[in-house]
PDB file of N, CA and C in Angstrom:
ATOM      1  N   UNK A   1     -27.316  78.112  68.902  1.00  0.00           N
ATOM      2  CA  UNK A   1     -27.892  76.965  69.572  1.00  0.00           C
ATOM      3  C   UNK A   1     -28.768  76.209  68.567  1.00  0.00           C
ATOM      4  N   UNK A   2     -28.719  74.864  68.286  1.00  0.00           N
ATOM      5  CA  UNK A   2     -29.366  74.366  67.263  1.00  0.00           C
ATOM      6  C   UNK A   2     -30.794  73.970  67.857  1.00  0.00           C
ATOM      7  N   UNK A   3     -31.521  74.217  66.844  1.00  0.00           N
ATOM      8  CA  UNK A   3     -33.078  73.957  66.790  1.00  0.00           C
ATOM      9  C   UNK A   3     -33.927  72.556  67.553  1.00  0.00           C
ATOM     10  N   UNK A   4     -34.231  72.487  68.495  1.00  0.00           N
ATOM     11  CA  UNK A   4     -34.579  70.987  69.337  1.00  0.00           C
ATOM     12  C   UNK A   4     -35.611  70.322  67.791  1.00  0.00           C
ATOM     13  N   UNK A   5     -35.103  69.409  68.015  1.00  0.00           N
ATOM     14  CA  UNK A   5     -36.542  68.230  66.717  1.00  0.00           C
ATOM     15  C   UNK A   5     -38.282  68.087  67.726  1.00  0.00           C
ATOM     16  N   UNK A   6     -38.350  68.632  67.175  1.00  0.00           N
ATOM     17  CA  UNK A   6     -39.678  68.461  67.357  1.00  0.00           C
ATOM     18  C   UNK A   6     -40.362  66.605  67.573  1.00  0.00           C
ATOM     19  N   UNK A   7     -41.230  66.827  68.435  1.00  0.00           N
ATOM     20  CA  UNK A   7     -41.852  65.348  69.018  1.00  0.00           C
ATOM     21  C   UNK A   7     -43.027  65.237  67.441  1.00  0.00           C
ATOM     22  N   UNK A   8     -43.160  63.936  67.488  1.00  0.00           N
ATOM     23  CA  UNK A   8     -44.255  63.492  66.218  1.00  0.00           C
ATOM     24  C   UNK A   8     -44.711  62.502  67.064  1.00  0.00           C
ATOM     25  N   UNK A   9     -46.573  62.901  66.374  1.00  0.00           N
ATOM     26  CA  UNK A   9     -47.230  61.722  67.025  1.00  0.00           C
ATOM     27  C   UNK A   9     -48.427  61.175  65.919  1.00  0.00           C
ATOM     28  N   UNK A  10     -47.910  59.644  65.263  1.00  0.00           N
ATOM     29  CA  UNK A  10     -49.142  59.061  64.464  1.00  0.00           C
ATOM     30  C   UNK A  10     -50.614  59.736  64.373  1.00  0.00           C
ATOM     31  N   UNK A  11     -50.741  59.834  65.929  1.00  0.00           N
ATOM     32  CA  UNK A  11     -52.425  59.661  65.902  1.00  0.00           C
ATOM     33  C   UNK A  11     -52.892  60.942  66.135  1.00  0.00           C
ATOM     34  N   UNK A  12     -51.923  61.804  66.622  1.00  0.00           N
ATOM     35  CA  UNK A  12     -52.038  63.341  66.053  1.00  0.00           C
ATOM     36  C   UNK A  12     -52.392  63.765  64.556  1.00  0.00           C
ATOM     37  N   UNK A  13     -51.267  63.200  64.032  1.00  0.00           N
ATOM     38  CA  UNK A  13     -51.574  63.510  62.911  1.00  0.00           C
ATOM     39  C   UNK A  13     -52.637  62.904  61.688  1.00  0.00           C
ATOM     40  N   UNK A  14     -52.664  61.519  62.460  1.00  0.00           N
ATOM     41  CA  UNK A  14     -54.108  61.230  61.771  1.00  0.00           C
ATOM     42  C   UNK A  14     -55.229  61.796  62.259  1.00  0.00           C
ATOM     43  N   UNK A  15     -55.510  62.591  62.998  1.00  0.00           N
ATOM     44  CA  UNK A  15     -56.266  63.392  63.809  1.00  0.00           C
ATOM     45  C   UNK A  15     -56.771  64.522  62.940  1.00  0.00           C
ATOM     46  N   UNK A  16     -55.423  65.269  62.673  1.00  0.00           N
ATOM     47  CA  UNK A  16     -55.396  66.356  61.987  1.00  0.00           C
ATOM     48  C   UNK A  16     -55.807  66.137  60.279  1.00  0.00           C
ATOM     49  N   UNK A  17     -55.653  65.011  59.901  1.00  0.00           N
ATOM     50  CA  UNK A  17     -55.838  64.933  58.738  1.00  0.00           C
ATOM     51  C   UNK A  17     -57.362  64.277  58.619  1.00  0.00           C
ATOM     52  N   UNK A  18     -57.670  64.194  59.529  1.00  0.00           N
ATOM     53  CA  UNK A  18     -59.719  63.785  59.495  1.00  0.00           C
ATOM     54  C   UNK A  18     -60.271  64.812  60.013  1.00  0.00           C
ATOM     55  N   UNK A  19     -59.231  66.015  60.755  1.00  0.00           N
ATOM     56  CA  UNK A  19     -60.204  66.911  60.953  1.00  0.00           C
ATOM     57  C   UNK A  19     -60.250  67.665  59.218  1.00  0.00           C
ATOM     58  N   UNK A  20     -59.408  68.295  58.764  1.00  0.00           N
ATOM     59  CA  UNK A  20     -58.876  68.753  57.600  1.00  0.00           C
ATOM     60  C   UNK A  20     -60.035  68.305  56.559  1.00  0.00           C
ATOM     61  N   UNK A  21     -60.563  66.840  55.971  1.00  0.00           N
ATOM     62  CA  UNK A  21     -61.728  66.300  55.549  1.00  0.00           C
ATOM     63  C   UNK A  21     -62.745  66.573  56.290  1.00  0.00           C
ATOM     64  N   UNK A  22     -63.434  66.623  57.641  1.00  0.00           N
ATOM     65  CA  UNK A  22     -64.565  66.829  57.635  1.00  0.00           C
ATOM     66  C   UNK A  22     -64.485  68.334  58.024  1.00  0.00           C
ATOM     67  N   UNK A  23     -63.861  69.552  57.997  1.00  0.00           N
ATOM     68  CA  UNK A  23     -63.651  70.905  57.801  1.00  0.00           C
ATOM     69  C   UNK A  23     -64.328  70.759  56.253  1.00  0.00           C
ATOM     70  N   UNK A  24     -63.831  70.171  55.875  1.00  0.00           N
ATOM     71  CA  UNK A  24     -64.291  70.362  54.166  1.00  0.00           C
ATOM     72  C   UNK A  24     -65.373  70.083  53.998  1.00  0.00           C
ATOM     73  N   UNK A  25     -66.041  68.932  54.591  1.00  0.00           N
ATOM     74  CA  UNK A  25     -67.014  68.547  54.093  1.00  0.00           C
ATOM     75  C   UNK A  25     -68.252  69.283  54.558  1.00  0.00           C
ATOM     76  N   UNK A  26     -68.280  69.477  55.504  1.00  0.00           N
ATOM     77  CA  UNK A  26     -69.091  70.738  56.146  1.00  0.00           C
ATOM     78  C   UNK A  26     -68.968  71.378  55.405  1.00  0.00           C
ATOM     79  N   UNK A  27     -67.895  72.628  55.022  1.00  0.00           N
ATOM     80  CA  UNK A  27     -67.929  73.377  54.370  1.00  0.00           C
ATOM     81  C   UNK A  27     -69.177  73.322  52.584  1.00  0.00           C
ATOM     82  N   UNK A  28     -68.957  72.031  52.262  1.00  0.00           N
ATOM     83  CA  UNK A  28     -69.569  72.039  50.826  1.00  0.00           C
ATOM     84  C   UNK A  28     -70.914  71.798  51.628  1.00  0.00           C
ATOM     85  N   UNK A  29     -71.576  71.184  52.686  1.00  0.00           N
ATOM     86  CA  UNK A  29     -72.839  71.395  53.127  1.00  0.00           C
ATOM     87  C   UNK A  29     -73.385  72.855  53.102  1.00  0.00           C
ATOM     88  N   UNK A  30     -72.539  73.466  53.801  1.00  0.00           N
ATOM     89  CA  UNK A  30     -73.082  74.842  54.301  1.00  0.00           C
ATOM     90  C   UNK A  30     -72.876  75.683  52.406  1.00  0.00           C
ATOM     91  N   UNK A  31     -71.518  75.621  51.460  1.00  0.00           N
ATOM     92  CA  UNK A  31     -71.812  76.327  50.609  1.00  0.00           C
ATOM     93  C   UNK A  31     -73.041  75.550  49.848  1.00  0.00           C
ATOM     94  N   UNK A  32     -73.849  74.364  50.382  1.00  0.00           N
ATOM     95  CA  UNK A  32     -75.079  74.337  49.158  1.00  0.00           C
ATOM     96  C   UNK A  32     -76.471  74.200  49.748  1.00  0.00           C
ATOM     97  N   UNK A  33     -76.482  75.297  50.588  1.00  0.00           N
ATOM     98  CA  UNK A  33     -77.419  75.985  51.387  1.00  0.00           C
ATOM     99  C   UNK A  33     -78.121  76.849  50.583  1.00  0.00           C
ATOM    100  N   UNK A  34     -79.332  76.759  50.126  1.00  0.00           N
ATOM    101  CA  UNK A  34     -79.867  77.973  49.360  1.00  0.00           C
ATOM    102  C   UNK A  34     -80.661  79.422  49.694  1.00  0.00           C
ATOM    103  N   UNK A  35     -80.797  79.086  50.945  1.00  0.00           N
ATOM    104  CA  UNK A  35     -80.957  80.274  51.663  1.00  0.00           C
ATOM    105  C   UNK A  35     -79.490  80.943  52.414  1.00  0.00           C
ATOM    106  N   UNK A  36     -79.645  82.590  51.768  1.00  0.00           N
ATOM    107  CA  UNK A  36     -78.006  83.355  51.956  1.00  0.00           C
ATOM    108  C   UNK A  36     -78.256  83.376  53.565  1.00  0.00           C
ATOM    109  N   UNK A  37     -79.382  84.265  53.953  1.00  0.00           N
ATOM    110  CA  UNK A  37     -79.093  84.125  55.693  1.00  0.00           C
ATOM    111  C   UNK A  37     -78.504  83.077  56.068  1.00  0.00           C
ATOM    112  N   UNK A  38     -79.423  82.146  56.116  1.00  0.00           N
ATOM    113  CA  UNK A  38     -79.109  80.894  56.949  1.00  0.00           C
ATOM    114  C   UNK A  38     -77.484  80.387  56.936  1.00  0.00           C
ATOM    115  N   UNK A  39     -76.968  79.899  55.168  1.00  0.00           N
ATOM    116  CA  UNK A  39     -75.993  80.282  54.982  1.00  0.00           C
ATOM    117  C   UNK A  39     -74.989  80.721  55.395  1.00  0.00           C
ATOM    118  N   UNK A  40     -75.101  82.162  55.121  1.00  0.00           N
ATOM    119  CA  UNK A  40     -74.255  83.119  56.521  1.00  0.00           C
ATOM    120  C   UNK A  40     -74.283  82.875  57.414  1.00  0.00           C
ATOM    121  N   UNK A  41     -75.024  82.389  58.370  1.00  0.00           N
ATOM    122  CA  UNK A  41     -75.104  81.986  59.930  1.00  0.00           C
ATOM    123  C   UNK A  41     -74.152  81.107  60.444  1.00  0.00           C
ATOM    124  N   UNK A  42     -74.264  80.068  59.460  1.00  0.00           N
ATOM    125  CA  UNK A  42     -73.361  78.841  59.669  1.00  0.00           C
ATOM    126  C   UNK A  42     -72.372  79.223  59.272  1.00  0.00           C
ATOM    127  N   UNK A  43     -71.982  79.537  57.963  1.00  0.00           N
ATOM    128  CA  UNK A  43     -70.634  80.299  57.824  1.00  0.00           C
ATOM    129  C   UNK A  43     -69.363  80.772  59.041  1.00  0.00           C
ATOM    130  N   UNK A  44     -70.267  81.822  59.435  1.00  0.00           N
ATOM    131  CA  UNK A  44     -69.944  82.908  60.743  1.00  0.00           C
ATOM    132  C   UNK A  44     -69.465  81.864  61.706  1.00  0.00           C
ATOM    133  N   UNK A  45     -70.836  81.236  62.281  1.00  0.00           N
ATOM    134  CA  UNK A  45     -70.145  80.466  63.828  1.00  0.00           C
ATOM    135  C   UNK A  45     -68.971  79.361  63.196  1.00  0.00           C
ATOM    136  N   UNK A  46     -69.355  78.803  61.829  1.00  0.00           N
ATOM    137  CA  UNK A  46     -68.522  77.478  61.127  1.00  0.00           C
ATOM    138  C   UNK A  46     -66.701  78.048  61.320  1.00  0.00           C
ATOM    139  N   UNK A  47     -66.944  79.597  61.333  1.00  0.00           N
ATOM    140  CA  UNK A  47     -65.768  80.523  60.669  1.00  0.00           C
ATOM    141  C   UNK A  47     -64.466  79.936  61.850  1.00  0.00           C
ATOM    142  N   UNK A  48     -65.123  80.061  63.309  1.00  0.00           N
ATOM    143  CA  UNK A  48     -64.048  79.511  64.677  1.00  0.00           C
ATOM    144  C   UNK A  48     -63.384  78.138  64.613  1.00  0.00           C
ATOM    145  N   UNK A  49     -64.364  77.460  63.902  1.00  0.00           N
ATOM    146  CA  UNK A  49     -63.722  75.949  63.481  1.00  0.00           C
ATOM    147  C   UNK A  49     -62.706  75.997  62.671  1.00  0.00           C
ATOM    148  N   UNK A  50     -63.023  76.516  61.478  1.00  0.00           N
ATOM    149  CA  UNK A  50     -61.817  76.591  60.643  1.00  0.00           C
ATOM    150  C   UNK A  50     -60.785  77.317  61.193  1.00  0.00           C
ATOM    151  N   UNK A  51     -60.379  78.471  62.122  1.00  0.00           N
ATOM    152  CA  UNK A  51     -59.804  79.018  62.926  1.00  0.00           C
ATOM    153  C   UNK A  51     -58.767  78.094  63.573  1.00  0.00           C
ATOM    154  N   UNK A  52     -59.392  77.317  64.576  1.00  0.00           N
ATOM    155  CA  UNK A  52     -58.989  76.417  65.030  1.00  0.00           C
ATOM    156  C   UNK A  52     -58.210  75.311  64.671  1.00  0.00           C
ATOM    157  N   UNK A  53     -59.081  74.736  63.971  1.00  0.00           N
ATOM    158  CA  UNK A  53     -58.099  74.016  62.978  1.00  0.00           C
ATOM    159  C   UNK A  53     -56.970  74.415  61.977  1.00  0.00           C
ATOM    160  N   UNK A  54     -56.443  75.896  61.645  1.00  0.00           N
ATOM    161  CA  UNK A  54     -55.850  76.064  61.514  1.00  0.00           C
ATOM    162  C   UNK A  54     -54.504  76.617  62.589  1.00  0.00           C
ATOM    163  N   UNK A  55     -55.048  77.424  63.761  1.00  0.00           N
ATOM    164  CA  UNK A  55     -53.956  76.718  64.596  1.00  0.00           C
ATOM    165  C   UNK A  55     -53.788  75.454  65.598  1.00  0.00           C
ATOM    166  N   UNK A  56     -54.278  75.090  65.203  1.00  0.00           N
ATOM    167  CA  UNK A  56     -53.906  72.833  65.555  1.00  0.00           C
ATOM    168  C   UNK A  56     -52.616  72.866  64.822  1.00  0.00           C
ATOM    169  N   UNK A  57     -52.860  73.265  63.462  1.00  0.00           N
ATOM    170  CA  UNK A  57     -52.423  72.761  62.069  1.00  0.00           C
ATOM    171  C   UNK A  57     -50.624  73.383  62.088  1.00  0.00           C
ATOM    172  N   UNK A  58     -50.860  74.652  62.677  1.00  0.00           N
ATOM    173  CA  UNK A  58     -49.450  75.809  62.295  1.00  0.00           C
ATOM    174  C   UNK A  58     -48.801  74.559  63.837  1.00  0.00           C
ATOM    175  N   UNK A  59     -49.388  74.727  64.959  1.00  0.00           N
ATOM    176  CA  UNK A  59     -48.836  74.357  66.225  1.00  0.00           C
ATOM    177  C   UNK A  59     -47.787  73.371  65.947  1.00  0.00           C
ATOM    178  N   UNK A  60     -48.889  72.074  65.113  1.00  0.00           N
ATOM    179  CA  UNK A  60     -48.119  70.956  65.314  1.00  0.00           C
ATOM    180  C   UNK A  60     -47.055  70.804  64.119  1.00  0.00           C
ATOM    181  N   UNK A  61     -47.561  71.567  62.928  1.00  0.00           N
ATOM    182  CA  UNK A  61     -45.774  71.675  61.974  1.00  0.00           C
ATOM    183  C   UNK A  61     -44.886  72.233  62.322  1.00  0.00           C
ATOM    184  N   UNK A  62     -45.109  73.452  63.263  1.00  0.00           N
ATOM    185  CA  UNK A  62     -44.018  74.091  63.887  1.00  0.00           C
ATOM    186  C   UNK A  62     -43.491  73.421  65.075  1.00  0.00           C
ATOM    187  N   UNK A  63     -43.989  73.175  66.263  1.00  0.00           N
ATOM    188  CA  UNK A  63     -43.705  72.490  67.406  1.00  0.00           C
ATOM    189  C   UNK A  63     -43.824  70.738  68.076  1.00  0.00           C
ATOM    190  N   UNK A  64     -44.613  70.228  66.625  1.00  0.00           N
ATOM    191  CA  UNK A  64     -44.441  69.059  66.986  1.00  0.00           C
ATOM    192  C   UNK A  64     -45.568  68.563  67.874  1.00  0.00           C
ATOM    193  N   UNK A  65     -45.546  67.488  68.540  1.00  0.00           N
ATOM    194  CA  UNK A  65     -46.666  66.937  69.567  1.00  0.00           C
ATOM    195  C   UNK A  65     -46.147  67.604  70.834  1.00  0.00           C
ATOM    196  N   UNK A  66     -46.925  68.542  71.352  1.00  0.00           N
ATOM    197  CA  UNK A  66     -46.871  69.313  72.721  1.00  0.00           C
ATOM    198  C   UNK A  66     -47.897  69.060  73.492  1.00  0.00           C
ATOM    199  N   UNK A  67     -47.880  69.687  74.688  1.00  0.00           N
ATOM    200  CA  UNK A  67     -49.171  70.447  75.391  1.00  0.00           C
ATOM    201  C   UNK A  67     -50.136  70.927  75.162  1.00  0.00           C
ATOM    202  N   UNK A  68     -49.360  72.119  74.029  1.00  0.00           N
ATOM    203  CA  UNK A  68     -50.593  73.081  73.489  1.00  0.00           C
ATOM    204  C   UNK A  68     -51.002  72.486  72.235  1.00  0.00           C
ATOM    205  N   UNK A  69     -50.624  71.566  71.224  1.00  0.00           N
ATOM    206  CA  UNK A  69     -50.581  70.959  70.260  1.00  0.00           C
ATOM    207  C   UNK A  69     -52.165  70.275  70.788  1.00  0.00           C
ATOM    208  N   UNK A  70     -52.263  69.637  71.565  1.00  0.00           N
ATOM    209  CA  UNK A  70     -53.060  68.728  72.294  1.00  0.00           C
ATOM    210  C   UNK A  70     -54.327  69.594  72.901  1.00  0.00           C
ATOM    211  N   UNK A  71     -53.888  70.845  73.314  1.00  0.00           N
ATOM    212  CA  UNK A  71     -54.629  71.208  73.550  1.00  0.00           C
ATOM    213  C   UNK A  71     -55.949  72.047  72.614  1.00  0.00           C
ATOM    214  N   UNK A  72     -55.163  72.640  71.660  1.00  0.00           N
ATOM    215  CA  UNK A  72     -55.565  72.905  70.268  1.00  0.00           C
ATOM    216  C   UNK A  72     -56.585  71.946  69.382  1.00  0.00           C
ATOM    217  N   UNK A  73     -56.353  70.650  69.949  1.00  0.00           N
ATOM    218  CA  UNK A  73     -56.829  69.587  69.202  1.00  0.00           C
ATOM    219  C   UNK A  73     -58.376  69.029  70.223  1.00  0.00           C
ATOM    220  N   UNK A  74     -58.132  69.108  71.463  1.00  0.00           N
ATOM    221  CA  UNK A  74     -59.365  69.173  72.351  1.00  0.00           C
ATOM    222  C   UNK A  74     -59.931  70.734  71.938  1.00  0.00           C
ATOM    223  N   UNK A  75     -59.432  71.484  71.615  1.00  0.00           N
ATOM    224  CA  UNK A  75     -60.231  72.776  71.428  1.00  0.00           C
ATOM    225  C   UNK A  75     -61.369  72.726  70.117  1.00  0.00           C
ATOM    226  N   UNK A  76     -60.426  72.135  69.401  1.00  0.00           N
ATOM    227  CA  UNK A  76     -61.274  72.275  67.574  1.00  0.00           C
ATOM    228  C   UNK A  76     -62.033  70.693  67.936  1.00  0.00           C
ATOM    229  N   UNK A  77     -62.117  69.808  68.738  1.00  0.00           N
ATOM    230  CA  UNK A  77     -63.187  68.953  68.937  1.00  0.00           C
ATOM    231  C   UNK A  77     -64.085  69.641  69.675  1.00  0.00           C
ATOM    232  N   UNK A  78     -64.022  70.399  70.687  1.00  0.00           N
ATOM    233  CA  UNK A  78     -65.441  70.865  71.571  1.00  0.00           C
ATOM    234  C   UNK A  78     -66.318  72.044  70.424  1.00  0.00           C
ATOM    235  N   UNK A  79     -65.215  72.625  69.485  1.00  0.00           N
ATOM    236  CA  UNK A  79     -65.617  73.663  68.535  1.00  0.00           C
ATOM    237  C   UNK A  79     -66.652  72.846  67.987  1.00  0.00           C
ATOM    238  N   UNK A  80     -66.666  71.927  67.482  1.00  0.00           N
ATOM    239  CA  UNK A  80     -67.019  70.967  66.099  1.00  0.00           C
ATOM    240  C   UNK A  80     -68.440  70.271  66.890  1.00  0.00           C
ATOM    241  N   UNK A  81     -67.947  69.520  68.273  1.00  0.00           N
ATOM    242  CA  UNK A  81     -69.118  68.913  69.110  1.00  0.00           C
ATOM    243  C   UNK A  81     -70.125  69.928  69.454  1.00  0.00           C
ATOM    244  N   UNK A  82     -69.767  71.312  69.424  1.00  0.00           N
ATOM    245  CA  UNK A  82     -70.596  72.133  69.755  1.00  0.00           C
ATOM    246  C   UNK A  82     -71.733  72.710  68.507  1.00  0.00           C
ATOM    247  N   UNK A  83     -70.912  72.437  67.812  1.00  0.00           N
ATOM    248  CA  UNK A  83     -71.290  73.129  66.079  1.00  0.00           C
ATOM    249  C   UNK A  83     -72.727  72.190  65.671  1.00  0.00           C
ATOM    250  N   UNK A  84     -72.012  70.784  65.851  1.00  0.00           N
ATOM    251  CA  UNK A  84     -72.867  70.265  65.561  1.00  0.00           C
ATOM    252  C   UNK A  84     -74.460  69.883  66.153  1.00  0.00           C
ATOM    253  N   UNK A  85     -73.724  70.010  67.710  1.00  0.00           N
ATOM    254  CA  UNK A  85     -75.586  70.198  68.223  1.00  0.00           C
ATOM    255  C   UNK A  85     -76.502  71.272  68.062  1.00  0.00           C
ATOM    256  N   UNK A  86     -75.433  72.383  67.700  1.00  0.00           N
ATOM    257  CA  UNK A  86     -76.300  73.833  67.940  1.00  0.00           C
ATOM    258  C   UNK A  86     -77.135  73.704  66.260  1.00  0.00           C
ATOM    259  N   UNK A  87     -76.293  73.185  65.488  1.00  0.00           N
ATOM    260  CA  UNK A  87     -76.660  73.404  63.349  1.00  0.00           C
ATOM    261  C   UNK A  87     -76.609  72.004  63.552  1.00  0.00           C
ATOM    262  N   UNK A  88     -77.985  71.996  62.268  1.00  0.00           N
ATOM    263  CA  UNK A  88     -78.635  70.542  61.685  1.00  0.00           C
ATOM    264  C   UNK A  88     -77.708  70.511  60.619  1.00  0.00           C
ATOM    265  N   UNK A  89     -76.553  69.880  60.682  1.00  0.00           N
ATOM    266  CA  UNK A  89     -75.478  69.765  59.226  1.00  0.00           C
ATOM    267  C   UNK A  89     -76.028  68.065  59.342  1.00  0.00           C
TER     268      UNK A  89
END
């Protein structure tokens, strides 16, 4: 049975590619933290974001614009909206 094509969506994927930059950019905040606790702290909770955004990332190269694609993508925004009120980045 041949493989269905997968759905594509622009603004998905420009989505994914601004989350991908500010994943990063956080990241170089938190590595130029000079206190290791603190550091670590953000790290740790920062750790579910990057999580997330990596399955956004597998979902939508493998399956295309879905349900769960979408849903993945409201997930790693509440991750990120949450991140940011809880840590002064």
């Amino acid at each position: 049975m041949p493989k269905k094509r997968r759905k594509l969506s622009k603004d998905m994927e420009k989505e994914i590619k601004l989350a991908i930059k500010k994943v990063e950019f956080i990241s170089a905040i938190i590595n130029d933290i000079e206190d290791e606790e603190i550091q670590g702290e953000y790290r740790g909770e920062f750790g579910n974001i990057k999580n997330a955004l990596v399955i956004l990332s597998v979902e939508y190269d493998t399956n295309g614009f879905t349900p769960v694609s979408e849903k993945a993508l409201l997930n790693y925004k509440n991750l990120v909206s949450q991140f940011e009120s809880e840590y002064e980045i």
